[in-house]
C-alpha atoms as a PDB file:
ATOM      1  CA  UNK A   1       0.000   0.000   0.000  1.00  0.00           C
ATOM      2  CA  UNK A   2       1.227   3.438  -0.938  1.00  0.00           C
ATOM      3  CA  UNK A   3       3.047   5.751   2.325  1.00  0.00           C
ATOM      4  CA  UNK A   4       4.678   8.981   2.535  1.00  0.00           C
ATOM      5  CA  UNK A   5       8.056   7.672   2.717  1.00  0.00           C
ATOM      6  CA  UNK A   6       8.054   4.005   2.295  1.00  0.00           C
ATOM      7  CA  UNK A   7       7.214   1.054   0.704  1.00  0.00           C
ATOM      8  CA  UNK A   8       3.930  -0.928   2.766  1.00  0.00           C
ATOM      9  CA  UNK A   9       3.726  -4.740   1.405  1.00  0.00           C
ATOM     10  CA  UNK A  10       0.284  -5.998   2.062  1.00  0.00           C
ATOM     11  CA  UNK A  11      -0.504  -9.079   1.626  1.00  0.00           C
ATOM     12  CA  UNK A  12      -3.709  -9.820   1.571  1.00  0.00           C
ATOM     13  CA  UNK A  13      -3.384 -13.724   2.801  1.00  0.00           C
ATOM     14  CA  UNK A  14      -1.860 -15.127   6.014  1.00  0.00           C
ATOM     15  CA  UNK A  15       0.777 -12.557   5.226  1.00  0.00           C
ATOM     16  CA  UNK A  16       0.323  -9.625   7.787  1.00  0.00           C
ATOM     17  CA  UNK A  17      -0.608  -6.236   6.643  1.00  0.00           C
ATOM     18  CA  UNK A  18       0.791  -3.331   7.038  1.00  0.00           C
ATOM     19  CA  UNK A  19      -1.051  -0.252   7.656  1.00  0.00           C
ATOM     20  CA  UNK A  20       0.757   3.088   6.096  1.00  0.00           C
ATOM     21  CA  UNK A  21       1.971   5.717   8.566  1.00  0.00           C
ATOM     22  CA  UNK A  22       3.963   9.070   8.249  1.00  0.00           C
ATOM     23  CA  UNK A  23       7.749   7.976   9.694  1.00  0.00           C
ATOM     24  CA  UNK A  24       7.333   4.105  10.175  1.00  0.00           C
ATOM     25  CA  UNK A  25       6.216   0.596   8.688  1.00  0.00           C
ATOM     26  CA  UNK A  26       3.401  -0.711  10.856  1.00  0.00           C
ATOM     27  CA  UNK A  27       2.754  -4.458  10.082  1.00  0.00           C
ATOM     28  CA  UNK A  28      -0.656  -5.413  11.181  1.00  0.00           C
ATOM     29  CA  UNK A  29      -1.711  -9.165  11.397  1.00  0.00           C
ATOM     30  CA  UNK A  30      -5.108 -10.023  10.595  1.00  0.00           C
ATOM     31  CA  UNK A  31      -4.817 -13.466  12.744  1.00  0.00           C
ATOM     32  CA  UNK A  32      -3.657 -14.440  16.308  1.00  0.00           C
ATOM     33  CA  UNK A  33      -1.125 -12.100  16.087  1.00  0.00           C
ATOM     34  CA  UNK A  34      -1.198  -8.089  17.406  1.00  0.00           C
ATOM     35  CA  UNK A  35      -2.480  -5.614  15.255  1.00  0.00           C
ATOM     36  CA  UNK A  36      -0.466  -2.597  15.103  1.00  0.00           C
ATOM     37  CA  UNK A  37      -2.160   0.818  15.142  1.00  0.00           C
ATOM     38  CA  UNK A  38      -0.693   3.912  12.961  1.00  0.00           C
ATOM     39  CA  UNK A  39       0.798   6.840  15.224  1.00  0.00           C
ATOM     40  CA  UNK A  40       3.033  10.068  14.361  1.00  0.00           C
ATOM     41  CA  UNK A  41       6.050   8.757  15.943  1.00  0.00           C
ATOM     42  CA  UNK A  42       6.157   5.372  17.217  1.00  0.00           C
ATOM     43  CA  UNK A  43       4.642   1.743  16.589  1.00  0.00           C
ATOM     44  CA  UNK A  44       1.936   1.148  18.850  1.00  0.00           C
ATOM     45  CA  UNK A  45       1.304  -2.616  19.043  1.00  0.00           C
ATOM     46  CA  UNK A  46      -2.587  -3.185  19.451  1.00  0.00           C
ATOM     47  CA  UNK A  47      -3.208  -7.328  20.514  1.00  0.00           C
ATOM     48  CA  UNK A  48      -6.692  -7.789  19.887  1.00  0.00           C
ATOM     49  CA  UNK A  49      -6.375 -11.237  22.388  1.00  0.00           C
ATOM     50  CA  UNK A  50      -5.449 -11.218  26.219  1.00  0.00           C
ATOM     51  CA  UNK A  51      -2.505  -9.060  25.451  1.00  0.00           C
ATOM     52  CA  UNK A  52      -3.003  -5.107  25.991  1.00  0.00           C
ATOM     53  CA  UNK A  53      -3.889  -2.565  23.085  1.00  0.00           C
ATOM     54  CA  UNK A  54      -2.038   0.159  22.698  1.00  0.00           C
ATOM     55  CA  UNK A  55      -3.771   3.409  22.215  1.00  0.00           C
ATOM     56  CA  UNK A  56      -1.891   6.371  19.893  1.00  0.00           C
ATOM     57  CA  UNK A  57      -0.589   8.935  21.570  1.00  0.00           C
ATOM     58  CA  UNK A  58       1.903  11.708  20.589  1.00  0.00           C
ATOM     59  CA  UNK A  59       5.445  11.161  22.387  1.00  0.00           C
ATOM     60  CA  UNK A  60       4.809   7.950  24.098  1.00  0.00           C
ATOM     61  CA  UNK A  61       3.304   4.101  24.368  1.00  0.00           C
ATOM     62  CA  UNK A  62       0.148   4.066  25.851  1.00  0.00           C
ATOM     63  CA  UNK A  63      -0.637   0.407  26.773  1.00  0.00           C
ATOM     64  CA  UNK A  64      -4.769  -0.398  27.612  1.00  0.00           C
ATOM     65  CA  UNK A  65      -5.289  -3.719  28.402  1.00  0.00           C
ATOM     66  CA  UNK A  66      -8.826  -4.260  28.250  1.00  0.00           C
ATOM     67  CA  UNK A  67      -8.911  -7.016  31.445  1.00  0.00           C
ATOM     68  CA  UNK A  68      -8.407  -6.461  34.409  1.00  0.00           C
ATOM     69  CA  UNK A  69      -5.165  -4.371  33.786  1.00  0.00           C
ATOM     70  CA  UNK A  70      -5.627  -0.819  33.690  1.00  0.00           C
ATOM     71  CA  UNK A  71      -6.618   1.302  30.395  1.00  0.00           C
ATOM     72  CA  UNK A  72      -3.938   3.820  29.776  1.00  0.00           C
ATOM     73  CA  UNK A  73      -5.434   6.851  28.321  1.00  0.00           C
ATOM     74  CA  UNK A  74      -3.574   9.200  25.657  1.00  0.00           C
ATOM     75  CA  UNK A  75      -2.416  12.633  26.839  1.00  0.00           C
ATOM     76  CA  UNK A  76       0.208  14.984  25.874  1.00  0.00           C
ATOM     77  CA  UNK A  77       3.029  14.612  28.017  1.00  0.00           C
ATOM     78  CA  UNK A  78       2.351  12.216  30.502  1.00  0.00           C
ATOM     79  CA  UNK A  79       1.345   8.241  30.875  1.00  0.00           C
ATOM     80  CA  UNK A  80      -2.077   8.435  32.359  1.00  0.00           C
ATOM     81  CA  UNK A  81      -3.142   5.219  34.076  1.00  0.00           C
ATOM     82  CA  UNK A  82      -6.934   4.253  34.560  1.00  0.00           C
ATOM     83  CA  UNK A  83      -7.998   0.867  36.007  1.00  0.00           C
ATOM     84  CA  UNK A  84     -11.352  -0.031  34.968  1.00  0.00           C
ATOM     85  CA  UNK A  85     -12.008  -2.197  38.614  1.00  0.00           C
ATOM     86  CA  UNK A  86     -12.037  -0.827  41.844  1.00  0.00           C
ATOM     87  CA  UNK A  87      -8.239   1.354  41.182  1.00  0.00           C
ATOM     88  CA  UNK A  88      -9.111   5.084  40.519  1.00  0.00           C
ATOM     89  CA  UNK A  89      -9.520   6.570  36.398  1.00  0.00           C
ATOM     90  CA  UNK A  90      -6.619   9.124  35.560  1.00  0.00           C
ATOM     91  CA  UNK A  91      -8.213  11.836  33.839  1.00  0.00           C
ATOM     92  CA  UNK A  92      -6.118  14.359  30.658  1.00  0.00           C
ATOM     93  CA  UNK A  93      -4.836  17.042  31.963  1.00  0.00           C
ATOM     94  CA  UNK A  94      -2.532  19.693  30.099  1.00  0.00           C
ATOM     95  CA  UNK A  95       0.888  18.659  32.403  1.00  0.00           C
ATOM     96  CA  UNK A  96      -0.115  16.836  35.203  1.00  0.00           C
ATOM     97  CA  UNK A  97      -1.445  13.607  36.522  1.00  0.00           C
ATOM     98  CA  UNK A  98      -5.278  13.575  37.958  1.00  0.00           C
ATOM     99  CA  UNK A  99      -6.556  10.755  39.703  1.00  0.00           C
ATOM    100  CA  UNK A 100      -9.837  10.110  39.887  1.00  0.00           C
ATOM    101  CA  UNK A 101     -11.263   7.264  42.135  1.00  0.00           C
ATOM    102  CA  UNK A 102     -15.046   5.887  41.050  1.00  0.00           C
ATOM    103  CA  UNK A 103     -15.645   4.996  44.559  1.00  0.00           C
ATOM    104  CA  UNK A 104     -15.943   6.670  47.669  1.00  0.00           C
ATOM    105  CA  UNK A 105     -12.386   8.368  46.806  1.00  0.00           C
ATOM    106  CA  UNK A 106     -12.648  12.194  45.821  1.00  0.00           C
ATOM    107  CA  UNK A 107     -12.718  12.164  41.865  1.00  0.00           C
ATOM    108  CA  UNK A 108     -10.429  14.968  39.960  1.00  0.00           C
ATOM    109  CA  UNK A 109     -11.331  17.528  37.767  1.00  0.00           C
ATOM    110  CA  UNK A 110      -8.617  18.106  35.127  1.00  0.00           C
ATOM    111  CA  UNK A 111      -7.713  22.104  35.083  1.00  0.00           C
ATOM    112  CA  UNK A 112      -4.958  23.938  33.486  1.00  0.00           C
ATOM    113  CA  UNK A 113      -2.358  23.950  36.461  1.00  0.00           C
ATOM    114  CA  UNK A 114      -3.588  22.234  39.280  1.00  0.00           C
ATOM    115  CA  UNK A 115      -5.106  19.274  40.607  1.00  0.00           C
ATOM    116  CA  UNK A 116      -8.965  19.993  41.963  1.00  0.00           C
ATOM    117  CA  UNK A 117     -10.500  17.200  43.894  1.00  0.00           C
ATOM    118  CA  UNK A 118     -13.706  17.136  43.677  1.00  0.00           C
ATOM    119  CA  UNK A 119     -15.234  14.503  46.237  1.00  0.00           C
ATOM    120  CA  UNK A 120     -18.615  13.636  45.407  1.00  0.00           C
ATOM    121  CA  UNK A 121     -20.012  12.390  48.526  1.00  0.00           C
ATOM    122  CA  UNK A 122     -20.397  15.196  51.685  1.00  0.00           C
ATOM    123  CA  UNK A 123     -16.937  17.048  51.039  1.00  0.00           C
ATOM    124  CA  UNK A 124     -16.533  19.847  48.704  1.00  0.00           C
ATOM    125  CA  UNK A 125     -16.764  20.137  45.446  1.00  0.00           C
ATOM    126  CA  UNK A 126     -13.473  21.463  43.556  1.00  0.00           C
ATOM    127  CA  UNK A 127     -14.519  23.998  40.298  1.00  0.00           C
ATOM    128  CA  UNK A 128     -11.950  24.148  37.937  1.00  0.00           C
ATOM    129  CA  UNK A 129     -10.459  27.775  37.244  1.00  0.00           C
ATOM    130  CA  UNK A 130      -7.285  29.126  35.263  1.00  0.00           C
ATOM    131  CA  UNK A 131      -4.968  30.234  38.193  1.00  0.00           C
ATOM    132  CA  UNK A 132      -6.479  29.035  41.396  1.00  0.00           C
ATOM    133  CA  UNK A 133      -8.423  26.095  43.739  1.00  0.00           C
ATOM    134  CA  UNK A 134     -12.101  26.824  43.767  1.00  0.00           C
ATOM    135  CA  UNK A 135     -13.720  24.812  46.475  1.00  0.00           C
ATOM    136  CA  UNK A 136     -17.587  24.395  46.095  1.00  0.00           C
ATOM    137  CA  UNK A 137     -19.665  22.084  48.632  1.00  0.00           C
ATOM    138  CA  UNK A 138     -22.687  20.903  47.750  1.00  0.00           C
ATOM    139  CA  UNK A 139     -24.099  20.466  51.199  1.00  0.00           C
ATOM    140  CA  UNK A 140     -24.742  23.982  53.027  1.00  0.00           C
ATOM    141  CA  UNK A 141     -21.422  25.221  52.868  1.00  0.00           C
ATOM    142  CA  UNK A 142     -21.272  27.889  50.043  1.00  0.00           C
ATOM    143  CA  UNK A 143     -20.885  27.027  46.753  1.00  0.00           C
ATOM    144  CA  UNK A 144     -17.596  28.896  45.173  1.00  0.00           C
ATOM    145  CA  UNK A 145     -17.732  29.858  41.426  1.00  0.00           C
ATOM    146  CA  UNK A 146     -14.714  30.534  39.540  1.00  0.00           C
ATOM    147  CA  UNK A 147     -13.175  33.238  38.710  1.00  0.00           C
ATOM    148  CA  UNK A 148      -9.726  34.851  36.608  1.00  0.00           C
ATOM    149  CA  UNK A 149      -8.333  36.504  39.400  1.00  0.00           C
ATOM    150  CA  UNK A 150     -10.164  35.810  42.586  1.00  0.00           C
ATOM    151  CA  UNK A 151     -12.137  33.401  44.815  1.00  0.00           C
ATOM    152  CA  UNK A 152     -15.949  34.205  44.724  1.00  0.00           C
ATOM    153  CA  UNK A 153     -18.040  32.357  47.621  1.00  0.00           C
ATOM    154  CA  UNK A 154     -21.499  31.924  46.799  1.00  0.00           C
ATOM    155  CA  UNK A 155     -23.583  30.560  49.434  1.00  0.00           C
ATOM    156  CA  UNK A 156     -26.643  28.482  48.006  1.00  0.00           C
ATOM    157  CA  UNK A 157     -28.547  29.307  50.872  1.00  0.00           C
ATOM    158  CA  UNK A 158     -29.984  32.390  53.136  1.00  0.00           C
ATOM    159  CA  UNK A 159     -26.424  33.763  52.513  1.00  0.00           C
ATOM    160  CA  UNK A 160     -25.824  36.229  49.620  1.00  0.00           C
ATOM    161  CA  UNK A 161     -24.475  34.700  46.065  1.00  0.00           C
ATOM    162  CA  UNK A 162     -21.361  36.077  45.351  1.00  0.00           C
ATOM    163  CA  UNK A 163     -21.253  37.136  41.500  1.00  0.00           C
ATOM    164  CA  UNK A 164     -17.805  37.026  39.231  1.00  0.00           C
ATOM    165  CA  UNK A 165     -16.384  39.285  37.916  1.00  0.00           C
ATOM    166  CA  UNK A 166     -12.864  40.229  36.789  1.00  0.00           C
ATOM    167  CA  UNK A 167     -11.083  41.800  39.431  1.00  0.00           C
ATOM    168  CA  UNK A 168     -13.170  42.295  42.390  1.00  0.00           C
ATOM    169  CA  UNK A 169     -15.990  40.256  44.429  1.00  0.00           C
ATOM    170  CA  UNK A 170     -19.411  41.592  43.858  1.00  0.00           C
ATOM    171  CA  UNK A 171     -21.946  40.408  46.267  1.00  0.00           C
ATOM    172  CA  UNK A 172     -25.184  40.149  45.039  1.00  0.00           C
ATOM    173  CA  UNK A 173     -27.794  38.624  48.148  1.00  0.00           C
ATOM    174  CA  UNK A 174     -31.029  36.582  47.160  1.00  0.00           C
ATOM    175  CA  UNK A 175     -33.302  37.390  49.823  1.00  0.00           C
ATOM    176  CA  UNK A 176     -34.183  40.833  51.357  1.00  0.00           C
ATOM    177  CA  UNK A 177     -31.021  42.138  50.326  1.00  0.00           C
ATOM    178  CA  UNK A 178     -31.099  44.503  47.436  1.00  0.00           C
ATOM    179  CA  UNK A 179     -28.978  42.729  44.656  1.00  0.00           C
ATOM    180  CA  UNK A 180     -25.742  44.528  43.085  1.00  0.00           C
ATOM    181  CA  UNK A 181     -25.555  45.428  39.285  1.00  0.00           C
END
């Protein structure tokens, strides 16, 4: 089959065949043996058997068995692990690692430059936000929305609901309270 830059025999019996790719020869079995999947810059062997597929990614092997080993999900610079059983899910992120439990662990909320837990049984919810850790409860602690610059509480209850805004807090009450434009 034609490539970019080399030659791709296919056979089209027992022969494997190779799938075309920008920088590499991927042979792909159609039988027992792995298949391999195309990727910018490396082979990425894919066993469709007991043996783990590999996921593209951009600068590295992701492996994702689909057993009980854990599914490795693509991301840009990091290996992101994510058990399907009772080990937490990694979630993408830009550069870091979040891990994100399915059971009565706190589960992550990817953001730009932090990691934001967000537990979602009676502790606080975490908001994602460019330059800061919003914590928002859900129970009758206030609710915090996010913000460029700031922390803005916002109570979900009698208390006032904060509003956001740029560069200052603006509090803006529900009840009797007049509310602020």
């Amino acid at each position: 089959m034609p490539t970019r830059n080399a030659l791709l025999p296919a056979p089209l019996t027992s022969a494997p065949l190779c799938i075309p790719t920008r920088n590499a020869l991927l042979p792909a079995p159609l039988t027992s043996p792995p298949l391999w999947m195309p990727t910018r810059n490396a082979l990425l062997p894919a066993p469709q058997t007991s043996a783990p597929i590999w996921m593209p990614t951009r600068n590295a092997l992701l492996p994702a068995p689909l057993t009980s080993a854990p599914i490795w999900m693509p991301t840009r610079n990091a290996l992101l692990p994510a058990p399907l059983t009772s080990a937490p899910i990694w979630m993408l992120t830009g550069n870091a690692l979040l891990p994100a439990p399915l059971t009565s662990a706190p589960l992550c909320i990817p953001t730009r430059n932090a990691l934001l837990p967000a537990p979602l049984t009676a502790a606080p919810l975490w908001m994602p936000t460019r330059n800061a850790l919003l914590p928002a409860p859900l129970t009758s602690a206030p609710l915090w929305m996010p913000n460029r610059n700031a922390l803005l509480p916002a109570p979900l209850t009698s208390a006032p609901l904060w509003m956001p805004t740029r560069n200052a807090l603006l509090p803006a009450p529900m009840t009797s309270v007049s509310a602020w434009l």
